[in-house]
Protein backbone atom coordinates (compact mmCIF):
# COMPACT_ATOMS: atom_id res chain seq x y z
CA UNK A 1 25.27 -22.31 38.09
CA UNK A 2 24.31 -20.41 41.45
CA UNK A 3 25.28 -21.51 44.47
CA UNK A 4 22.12 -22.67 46.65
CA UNK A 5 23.06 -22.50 50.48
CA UNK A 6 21.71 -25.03 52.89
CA UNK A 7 21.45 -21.79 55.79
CA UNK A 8 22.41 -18.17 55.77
CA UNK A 9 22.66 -16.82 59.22
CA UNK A 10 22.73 -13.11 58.99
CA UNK A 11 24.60 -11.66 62.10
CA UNK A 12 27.96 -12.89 63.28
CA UNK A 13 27.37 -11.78 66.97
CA UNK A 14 27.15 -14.11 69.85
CA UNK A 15 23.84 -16.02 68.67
CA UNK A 16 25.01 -16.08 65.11
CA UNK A 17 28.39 -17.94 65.54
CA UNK A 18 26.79 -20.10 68.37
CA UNK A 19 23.81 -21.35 65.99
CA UNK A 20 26.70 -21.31 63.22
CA UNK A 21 28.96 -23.78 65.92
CA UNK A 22 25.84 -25.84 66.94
CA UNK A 23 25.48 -26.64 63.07
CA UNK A 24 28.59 -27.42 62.51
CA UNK A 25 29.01 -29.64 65.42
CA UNK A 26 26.18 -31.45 64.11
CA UNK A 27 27.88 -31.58 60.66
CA UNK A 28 25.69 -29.16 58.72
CA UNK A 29 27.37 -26.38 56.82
CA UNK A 30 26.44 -22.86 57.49
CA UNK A 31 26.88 -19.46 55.53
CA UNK A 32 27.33 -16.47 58.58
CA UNK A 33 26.87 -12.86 56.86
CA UNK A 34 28.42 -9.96 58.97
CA UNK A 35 27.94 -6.31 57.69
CA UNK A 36 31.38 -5.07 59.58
CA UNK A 37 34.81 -5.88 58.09
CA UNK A 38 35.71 -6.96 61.45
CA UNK A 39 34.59 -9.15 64.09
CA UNK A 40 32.37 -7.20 66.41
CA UNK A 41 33.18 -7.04 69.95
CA UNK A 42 31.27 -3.71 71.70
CA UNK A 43 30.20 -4.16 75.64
CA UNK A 44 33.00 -5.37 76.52
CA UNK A 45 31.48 -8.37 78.74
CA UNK A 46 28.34 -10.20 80.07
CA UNK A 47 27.58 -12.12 82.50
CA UNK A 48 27.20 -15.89 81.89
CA UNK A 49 25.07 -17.92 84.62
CA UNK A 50 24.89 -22.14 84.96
CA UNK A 51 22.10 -22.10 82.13
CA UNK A 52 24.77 -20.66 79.39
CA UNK A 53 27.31 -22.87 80.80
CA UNK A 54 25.13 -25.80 80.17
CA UNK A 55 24.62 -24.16 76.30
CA UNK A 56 29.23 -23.76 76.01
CA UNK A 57 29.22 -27.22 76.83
CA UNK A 58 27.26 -28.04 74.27
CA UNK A 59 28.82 -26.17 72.01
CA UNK A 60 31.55 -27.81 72.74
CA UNK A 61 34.16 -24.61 74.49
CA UNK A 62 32.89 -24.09 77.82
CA UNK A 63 36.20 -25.90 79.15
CA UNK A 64 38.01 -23.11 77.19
CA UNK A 65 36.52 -20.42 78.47
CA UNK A 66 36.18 -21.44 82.12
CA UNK A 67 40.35 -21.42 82.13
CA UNK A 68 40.28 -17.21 81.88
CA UNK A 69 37.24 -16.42 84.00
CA UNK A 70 36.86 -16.27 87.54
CA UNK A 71 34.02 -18.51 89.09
CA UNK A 72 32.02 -15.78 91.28
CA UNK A 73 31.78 -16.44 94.48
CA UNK A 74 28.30 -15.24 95.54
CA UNK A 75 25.83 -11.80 94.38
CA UNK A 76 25.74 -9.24 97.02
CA UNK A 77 23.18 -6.61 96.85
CA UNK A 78 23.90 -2.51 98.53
CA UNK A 79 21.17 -0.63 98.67
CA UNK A 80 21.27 3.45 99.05
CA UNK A 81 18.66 3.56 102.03
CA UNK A 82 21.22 1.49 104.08
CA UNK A 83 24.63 2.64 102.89
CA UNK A 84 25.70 -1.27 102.67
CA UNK A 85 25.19 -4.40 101.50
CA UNK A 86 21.69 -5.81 102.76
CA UNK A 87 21.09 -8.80 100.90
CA UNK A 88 23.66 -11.73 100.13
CA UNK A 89 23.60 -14.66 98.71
CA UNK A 90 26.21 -17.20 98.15
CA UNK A 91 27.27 -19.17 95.22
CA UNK A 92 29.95 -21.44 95.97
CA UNK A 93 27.87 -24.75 96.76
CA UNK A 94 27.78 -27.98 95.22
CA UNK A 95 24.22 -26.87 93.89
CA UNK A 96 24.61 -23.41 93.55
CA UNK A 97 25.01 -21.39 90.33
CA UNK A 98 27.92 -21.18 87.99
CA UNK A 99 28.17 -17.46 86.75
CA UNK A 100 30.98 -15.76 85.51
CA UNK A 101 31.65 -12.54 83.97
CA UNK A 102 33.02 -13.61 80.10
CA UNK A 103 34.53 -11.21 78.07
CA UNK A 104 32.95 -10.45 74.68
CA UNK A 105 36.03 -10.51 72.55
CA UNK A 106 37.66 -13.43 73.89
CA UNK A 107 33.99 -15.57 73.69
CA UNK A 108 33.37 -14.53 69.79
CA UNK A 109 37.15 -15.26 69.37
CA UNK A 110 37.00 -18.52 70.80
CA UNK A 111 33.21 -19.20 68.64
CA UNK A 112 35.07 -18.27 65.37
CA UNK A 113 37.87 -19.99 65.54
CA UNK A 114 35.64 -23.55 65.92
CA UNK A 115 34.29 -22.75 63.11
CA UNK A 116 36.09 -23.56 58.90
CA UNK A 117 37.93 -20.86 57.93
CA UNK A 118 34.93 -19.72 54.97
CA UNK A 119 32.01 -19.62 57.43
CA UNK A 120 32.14 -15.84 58.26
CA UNK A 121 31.67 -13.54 55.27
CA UNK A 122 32.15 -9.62 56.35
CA UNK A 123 31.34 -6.91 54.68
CA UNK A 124 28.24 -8.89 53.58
CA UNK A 125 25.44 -6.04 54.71
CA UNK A 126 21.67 -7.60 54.02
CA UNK A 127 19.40 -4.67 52.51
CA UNK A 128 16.50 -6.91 50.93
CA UNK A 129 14.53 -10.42 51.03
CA UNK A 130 13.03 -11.54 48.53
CA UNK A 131 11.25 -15.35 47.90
CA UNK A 132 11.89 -17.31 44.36
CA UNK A 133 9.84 -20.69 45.25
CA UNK A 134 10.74 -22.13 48.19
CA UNK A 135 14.02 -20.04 48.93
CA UNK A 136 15.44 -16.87 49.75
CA UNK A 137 17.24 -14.84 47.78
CA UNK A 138 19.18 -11.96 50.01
CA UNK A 139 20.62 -8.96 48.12
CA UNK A 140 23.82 -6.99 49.89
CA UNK A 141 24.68 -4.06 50.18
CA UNK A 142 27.69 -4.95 47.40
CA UNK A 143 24.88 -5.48 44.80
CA UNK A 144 25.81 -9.60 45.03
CA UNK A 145 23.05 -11.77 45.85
CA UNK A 146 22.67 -15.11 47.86
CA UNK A 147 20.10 -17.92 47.66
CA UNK A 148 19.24 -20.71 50.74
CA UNK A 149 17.18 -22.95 51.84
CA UNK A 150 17.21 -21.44 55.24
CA UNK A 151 17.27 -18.00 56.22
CA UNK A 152 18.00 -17.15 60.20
CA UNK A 153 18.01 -13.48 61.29
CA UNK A 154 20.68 -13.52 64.43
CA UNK A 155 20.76 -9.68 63.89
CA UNK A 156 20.26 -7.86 66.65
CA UNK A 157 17.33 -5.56 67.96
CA UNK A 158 17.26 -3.67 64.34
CA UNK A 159 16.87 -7.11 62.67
CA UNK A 160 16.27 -6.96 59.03
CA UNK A 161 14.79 -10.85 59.06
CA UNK A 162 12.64 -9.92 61.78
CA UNK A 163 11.13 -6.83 60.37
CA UNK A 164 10.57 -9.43 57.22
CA UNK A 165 8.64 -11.54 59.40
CA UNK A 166 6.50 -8.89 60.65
CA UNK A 167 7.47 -8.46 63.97
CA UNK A 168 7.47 -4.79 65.77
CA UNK A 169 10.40 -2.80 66.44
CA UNK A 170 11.51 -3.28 69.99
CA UNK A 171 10.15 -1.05 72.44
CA UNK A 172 11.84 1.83 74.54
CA UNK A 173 11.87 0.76 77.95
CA UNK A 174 11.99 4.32 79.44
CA UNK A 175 15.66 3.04 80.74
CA UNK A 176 19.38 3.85 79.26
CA UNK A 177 22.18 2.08 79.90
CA UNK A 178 25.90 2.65 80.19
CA UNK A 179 29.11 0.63 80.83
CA UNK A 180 33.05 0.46 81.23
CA UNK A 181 35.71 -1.93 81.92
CA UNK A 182 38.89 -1.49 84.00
CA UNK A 183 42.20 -3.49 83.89
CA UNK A 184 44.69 -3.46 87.13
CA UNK A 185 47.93 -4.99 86.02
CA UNK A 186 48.77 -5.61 89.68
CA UNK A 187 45.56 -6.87 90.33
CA UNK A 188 42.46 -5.31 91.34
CA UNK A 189 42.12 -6.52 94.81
CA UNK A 190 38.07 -7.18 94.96
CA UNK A 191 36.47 -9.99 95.65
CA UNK A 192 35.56 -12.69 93.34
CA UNK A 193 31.46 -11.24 93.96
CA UNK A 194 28.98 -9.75 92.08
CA UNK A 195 27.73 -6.56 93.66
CA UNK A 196 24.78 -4.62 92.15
CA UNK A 197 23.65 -1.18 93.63
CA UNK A 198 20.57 0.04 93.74
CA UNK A 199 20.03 3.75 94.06
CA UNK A 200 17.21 6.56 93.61
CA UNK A 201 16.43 6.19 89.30
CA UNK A 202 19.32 3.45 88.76
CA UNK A 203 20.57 -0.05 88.97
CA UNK A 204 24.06 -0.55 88.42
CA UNK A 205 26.17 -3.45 88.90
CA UNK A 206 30.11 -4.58 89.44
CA UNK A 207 31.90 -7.76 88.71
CA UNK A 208 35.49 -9.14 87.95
CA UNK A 209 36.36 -11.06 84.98
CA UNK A 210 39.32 -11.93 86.22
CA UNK A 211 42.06 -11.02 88.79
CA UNK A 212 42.96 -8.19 86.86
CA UNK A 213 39.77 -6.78 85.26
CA UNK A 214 36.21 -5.51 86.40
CA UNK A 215 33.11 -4.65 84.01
CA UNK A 216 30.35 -2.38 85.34
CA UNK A 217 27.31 -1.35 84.07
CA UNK A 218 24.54 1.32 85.07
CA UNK A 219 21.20 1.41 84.13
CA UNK A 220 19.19 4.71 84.66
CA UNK A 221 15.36 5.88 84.16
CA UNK A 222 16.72 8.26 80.95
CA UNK A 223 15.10 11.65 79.89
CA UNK A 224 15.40 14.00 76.76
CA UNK A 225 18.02 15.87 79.08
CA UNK A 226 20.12 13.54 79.06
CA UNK A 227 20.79 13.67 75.34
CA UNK A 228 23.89 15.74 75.09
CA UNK A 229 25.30 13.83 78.33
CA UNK A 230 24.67 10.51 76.55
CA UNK A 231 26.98 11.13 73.82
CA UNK A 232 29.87 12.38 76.13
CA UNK A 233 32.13 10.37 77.82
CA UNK A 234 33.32 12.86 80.16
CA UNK A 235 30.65 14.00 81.09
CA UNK A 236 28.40 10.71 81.39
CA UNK A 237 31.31 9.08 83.44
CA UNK A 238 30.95 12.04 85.87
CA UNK A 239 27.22 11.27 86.08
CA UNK A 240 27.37 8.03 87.22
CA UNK A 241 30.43 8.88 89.73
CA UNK A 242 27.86 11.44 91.32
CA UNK A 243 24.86 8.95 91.38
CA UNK A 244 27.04 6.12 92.53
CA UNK A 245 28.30 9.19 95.74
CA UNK A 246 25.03 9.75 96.00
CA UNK A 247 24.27 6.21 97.36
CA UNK A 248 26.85 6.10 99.30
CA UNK A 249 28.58 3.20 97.13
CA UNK A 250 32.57 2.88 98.76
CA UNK A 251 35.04 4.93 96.77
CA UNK A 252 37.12 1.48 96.12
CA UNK A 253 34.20 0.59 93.73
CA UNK A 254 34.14 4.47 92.33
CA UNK A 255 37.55 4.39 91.78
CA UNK A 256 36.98 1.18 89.33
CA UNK A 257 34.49 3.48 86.86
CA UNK A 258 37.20 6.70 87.18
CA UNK A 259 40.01 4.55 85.55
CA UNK A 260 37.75 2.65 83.03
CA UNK A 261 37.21 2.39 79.58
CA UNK A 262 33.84 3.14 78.26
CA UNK A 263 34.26 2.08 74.47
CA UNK A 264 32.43 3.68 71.35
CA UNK A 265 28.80 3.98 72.64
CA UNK A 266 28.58 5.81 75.53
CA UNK A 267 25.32 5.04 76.34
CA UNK A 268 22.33 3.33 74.66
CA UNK A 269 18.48 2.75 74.97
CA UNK A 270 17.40 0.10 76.56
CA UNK A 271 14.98 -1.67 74.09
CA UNK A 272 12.38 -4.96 74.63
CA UNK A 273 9.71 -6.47 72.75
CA UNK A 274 6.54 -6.77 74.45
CA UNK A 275 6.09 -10.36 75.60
CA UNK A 276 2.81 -11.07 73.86
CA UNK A 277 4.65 -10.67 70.30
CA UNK A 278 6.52 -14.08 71.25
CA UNK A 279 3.05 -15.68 71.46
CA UNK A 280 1.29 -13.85 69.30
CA UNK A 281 3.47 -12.86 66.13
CA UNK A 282 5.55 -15.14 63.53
CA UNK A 283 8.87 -16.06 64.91
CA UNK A 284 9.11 -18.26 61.98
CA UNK A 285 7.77 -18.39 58.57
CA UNK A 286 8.73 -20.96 56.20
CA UNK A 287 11.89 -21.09 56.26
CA UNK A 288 13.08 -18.29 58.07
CA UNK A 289 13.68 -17.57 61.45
CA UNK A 290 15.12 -15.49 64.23
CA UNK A 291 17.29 -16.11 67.36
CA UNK A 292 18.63 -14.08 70.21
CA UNK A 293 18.22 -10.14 69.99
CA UNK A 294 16.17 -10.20 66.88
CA UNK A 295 13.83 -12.60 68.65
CA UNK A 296 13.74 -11.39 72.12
CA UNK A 297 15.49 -8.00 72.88
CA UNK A 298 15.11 -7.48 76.46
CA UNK A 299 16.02 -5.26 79.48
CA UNK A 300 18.99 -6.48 81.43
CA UNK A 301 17.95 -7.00 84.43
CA UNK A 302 18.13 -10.54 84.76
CA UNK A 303 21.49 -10.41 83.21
CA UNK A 304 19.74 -13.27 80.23
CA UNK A 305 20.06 -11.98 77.24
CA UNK A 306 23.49 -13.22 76.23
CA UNK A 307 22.73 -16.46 77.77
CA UNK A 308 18.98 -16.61 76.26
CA UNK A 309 20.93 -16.29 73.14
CA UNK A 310 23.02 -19.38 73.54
CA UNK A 311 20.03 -21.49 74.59
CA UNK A 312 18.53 -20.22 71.43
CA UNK A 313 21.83 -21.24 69.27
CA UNK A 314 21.81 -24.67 70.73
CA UNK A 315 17.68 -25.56 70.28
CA UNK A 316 17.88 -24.11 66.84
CA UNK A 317 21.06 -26.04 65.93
CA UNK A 318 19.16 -29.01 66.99
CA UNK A 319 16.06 -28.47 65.40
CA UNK A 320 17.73 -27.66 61.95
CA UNK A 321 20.11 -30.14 61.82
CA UNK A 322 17.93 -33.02 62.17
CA UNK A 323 15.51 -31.55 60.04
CA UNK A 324 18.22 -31.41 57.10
CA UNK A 325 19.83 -34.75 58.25
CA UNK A 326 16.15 -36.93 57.32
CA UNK A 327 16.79 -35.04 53.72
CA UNK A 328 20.22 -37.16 54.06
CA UNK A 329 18.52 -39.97 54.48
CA UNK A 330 17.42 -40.61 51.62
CA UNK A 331 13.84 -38.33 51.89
CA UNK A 332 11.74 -37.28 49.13
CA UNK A 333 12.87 -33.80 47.42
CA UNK A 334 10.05 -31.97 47.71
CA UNK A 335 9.27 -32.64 50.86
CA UNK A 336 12.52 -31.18 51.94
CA UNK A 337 11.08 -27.67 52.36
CA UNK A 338 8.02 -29.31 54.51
CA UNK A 339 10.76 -31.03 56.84
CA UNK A 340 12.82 -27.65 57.37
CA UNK A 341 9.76 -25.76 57.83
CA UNK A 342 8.80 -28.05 60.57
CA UNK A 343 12.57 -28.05 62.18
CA UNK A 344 11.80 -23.99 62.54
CA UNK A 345 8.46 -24.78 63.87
CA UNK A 346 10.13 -27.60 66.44
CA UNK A 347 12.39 -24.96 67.68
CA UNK A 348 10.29 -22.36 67.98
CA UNK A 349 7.60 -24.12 70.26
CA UNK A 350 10.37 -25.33 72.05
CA UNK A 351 11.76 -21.57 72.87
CA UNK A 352 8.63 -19.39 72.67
CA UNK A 353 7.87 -19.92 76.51
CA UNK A 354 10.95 -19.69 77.96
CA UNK A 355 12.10 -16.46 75.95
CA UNK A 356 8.53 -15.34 76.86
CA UNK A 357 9.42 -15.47 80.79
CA UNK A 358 12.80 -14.11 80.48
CA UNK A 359 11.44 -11.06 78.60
CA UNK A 360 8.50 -10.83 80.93
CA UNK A 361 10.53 -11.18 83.97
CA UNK A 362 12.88 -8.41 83.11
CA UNK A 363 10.61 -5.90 81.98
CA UNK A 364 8.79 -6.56 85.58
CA UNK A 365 12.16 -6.16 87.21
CA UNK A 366 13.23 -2.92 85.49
CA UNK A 367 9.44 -1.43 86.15
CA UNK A 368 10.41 -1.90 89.87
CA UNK A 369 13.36 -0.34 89.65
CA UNK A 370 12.67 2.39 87.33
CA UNK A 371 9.71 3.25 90.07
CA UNK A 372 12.04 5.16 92.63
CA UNK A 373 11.25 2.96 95.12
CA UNK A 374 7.12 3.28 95.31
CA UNK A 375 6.61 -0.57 96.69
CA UNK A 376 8.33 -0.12 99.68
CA UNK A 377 5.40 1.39 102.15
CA UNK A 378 4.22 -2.54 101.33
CA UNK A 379 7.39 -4.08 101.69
CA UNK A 380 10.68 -2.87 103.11
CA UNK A 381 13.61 -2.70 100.16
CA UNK A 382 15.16 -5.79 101.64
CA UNK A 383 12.39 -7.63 101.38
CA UNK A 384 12.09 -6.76 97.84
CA UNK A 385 15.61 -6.95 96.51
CA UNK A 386 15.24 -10.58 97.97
CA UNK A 387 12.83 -11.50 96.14
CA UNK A 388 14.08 -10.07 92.92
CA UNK A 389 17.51 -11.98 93.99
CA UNK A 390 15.93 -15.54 94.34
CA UNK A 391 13.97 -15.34 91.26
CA UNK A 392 16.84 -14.51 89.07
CA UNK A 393 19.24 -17.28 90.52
CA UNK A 394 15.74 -19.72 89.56
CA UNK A 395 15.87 -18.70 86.48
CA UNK A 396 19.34 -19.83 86.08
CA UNK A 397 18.97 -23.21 86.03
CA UNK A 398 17.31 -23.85 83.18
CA UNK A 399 18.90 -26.52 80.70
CA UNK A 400 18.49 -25.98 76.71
CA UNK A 401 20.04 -29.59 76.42
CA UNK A 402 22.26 -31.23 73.92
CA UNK A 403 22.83 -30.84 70.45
């Protein structure tokens, strides 16, 4: 007889083993398809603020994780006009934010190995969904097929479960993006601060990991130019040295992106969906569902899409589980798709909002950026930078709560 799984997640990226971790915390057995052979760890880093904190600790590894990341310090902001840092704000108080810069490797590392040893199946590439009653039945790319109960789509901005449910393909946000990350053996000497430049047409930002490593990233209003130069290392790394001089920005923090490693993509689009589809379109149907990049792809300037992710993994591990746990107890069999439907539903009014006005909030942020600068005849850049400072440390303290 074939087996029927209780949930397929589809994606074993950040949100995918998080939702897969908040399951199985909760007891709940999970099936995590990954098209790679490998786990997947391109961009090196992100930056995890007090709200994703508050999801790790629900998940149970936050403790972990905290022992091989530096606690930053404070977020100070240089600006080109000024040749300095204008804007600073610190971190280290007994109510400020927790953010640190996590790597990506060590995080899905640390994810995986919570999780039994038959969870992740690789090489497991999703090319159709199709219904047979109340479940799914997923064909891969091997010609085997799977059928669940639940079907959640934590595949990324060119999400096959999304496209299923009808939602868009993400949006080109005018912006591309590029990023490195440098290790010192002797230490790199900075301090433990987040520093983000702004400059005429970019955004770019520096932070350590640890005493010995730094991640940077640099976010530019792209053009069909740029195509050859985004698929070059050499010369895209020279193009952000000569923005970066451009602005002024101290050769200490040039001398970080000279001696770094950019990885495999050299650059990529920066993508979003437009807000409204988060009110508007079906972020659940039945019995499938999406979480973290397939639900809300956004622009990075609030630094919350990694962290959105986990808040996501956490409410939807929630939601699920004690949907499936009232079948435990002893419910009535055919209402068992009713009660999972309405988990999805749960979690999804729960999110909608919130993912809603970090999507919102970024795209705002990158407009103002992307504009070279046209708001300041109203208000000078420190002003604004402010402003865009305060509202992303608000955003921070949001708490997705326990599973």
């Amino acid at each position: 007889m074939e087996t029927i799984e209780d949930v397929i997640i589809v994606g074993a990226g950040l949100c995918g083993l998080a939702t897969a971790l908040g399951l199985h915390r909760k007891g709940v057995k999970s099936v995590v398809l990954e098209s790679s052979e490998v786990l997947r760890a391109a961009g090196f880093a992100f930056s995890t603020w007090t709200n994703a904190w508050k999801a790790l600790e629900a998940l149970g590894i936050a403790g972990e994780l905290r022992q091989h990341h530096l606690r930053l310090e404070g977020l100070g902001i240089y600006t080109a006009s000024a040749g300095a840092i204008t804007y600073q704000i610190p971190f280290k108080t007994s109510e400020g934010p927790e953010m640190r810069c996590v790597r990506r490797d060590l995080l899905l590392e640390t994810l995986a190995k919570e999780l039994p040893s038959d969870t992740i199946r690789y090489s497991s590439k999703v090319v159709l969904i199709e219904e047979s009653g109340n479940l799914k039945v997923l064909h891969l790319a091997n010609g085997s097929t799977l059928r669940t109960k639940v079907l959640i789509g934590c595949d990324g901005v060119n999400s096959i479960v999304s496209k299923w449910l009808g939602l868009k393909k993400p949006s080109f946000a005018g912006r591309s993006a590029t990023r490195g990350f440098s290790e010192f053996p002797d230490g790199h000497g900075f301090n433990s601060e987040f520093v983000q430049f702004f400059g005429q047409g970019f955004q770019a930002g520096m932070l350590p990991c640890d005493e010995k490593s730094m991640f940077w990233y640099f976010n530019w209003s792209s053009s069909s130019k740029d195509k050859e130069m985004e698929k070059d290392e050499t010369k895209m790394r020279q193009f952000v040295i000569n923005k970066m001089k451009e602005a002024n920005v101290p050769q200490n923090f040039i001398q970080v992106i000279e001696k770094s490693n950019m990885g495999d993509y050299v650059s990529l689009p920066l993508k979003f969906r437009w807000p409204s589809e988060l009110l508007w379109r079906n972020i659940c149907k039945g019995n499938v569902t999406v979480a973290g990049d397939a639900l809300h792809p956004m622009t990075p300037d609030l630094g919350q899409g990694g962290c959105a992710a986990l808040e996501d993994a956490v409410v939807l591990a929630r939601c699920l589980a004690q949907a499936l746990k009232e079948n435990d107890n002893g419910g009535a069999k055919e209402d068992e798709y009713v009660r999972l439907e309405s988990g999805l539903e749960n979690y999804v009014a729960e999110r909608k909002w919130r993912d809603f006005d970090l999507v919102f909030t970024s795209y705002v942020f990158g407009s103002i950026q992307q504009s070279d600068n046209v708001f300041t005849s109203f208000l000078t850049q420190k002003m604004l930078v402010g402003i865009m400072a305060r509202t992303l440390i608000k955003k921070t303290y949001y708490d997705c709560g326990k599973l």
